[in-house]
Protein backbone atom coordinates (compact mmCIF):
# COMPACT_ATOMS: atom_id res chain seq x y z
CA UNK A 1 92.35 109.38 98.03
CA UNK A 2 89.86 109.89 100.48
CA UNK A 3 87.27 109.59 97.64
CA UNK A 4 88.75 106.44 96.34
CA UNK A 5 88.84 104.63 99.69
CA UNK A 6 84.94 105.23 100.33
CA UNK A 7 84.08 104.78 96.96
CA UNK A 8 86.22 101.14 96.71
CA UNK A 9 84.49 100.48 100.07
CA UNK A 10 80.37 101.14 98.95
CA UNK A 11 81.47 98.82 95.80
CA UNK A 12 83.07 96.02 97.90
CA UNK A 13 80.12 96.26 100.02
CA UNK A 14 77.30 96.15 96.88
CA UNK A 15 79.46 93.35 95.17
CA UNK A 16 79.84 90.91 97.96
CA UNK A 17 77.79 92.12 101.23
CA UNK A 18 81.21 92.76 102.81
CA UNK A 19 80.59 95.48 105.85
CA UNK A 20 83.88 94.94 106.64
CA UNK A 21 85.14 96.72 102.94
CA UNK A 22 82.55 99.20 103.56
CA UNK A 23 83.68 100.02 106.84
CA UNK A 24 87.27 100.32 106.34
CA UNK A 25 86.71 102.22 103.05
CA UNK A 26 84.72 104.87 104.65
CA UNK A 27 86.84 105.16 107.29
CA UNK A 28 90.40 105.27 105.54
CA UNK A 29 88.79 107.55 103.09
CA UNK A 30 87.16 109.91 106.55
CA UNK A 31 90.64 110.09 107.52
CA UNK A 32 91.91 111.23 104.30
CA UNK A 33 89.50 113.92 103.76
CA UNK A 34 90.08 114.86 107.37
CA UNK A 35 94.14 114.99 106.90
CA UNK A 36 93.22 116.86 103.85
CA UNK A 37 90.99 119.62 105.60
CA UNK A 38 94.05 119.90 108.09
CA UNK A 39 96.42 120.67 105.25
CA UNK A 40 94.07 122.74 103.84
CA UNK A 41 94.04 125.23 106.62
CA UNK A 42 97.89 124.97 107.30
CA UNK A 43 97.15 123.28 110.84
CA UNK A 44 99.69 121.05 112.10
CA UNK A 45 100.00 117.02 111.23
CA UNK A 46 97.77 116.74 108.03
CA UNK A 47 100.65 115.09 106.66
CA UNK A 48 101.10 112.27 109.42
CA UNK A 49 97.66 112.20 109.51
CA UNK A 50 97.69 111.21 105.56
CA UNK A 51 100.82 109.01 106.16
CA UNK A 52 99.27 106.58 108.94
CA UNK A 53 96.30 106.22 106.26
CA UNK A 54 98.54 105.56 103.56
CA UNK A 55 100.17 102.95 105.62
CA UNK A 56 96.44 101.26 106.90
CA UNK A 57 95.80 101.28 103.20
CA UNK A 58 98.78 99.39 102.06
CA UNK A 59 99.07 97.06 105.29
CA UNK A 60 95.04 96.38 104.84
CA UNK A 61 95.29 95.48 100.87
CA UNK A 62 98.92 94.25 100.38
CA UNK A 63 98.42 90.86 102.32
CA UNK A 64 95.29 90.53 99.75
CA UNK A 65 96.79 91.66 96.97
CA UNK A 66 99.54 89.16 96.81
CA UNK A 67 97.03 86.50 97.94
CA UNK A 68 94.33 86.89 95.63
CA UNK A 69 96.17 88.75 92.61
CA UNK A 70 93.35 90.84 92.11
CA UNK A 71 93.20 93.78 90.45
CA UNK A 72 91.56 96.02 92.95
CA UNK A 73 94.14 95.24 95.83
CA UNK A 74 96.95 95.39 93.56
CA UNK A 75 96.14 98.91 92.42
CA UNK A 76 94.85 99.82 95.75
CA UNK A 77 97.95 98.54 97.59
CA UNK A 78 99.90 100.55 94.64
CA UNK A 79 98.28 103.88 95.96
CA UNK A 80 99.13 103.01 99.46
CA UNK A 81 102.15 102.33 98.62
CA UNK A 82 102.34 105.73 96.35
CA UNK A 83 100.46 108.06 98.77
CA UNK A 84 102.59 106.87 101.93
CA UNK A 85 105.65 107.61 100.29
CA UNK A 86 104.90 111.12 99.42
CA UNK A 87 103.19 111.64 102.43
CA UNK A 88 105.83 110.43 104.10
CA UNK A 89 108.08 113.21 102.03
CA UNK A 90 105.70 115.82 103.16
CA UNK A 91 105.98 114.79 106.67
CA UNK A 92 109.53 115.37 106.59
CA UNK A 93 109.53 118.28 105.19
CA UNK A 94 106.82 120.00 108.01
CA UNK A 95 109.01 118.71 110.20
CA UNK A 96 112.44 119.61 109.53
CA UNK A 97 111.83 122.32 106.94
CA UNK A 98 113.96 121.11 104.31
């Protein structure tokens, strides 16, 4: 995901000058690879970390995605949508061992 989000970002920002796309596509995707390093070493919240991405991913592109009925918010929205709720699963899990 995180490599998604920056790449989607860069290309927003090539196709239409839009800082704002590359900006939030970098940083989505920072936090991603960031949540991702955390799970990576077994440290705690990686998966809340990943979850509050997921959920600035699909609250970001949703609003666009039914506005514009694009394909790149659609599918993006889809894997915020996707991503939050296994994330979410994860988070869970860590937390109440189940």
């Amino acid at each position: 995901m995180a490599g998604i989000c920056a790449v989607g970002g860069a290309i927003g920002y090539a196709k239409g000058r839009s800082v704002p796309s590359l900006v939030a596509g970098v940083g989505i995707g920072a936090v991603y690879w960031y949540a991702g390093l955390r799970m990576q070493r077994n440290q705690d919240h990686g998966h809340d970390l990943a979850l509050a991405a997921s959920s600035l991913l699909l609250f970001a592109m949703g609003p666009k995605a039914l506005r514009t009925r694009a394909p790149v918010p659609i599918a993006m929205s889809t894997l915020g949508t996707a991503s939050g709720a296994y994330f979410s699963k994860k988070a869970y899990e860590d937390r109440y061992g189940v």
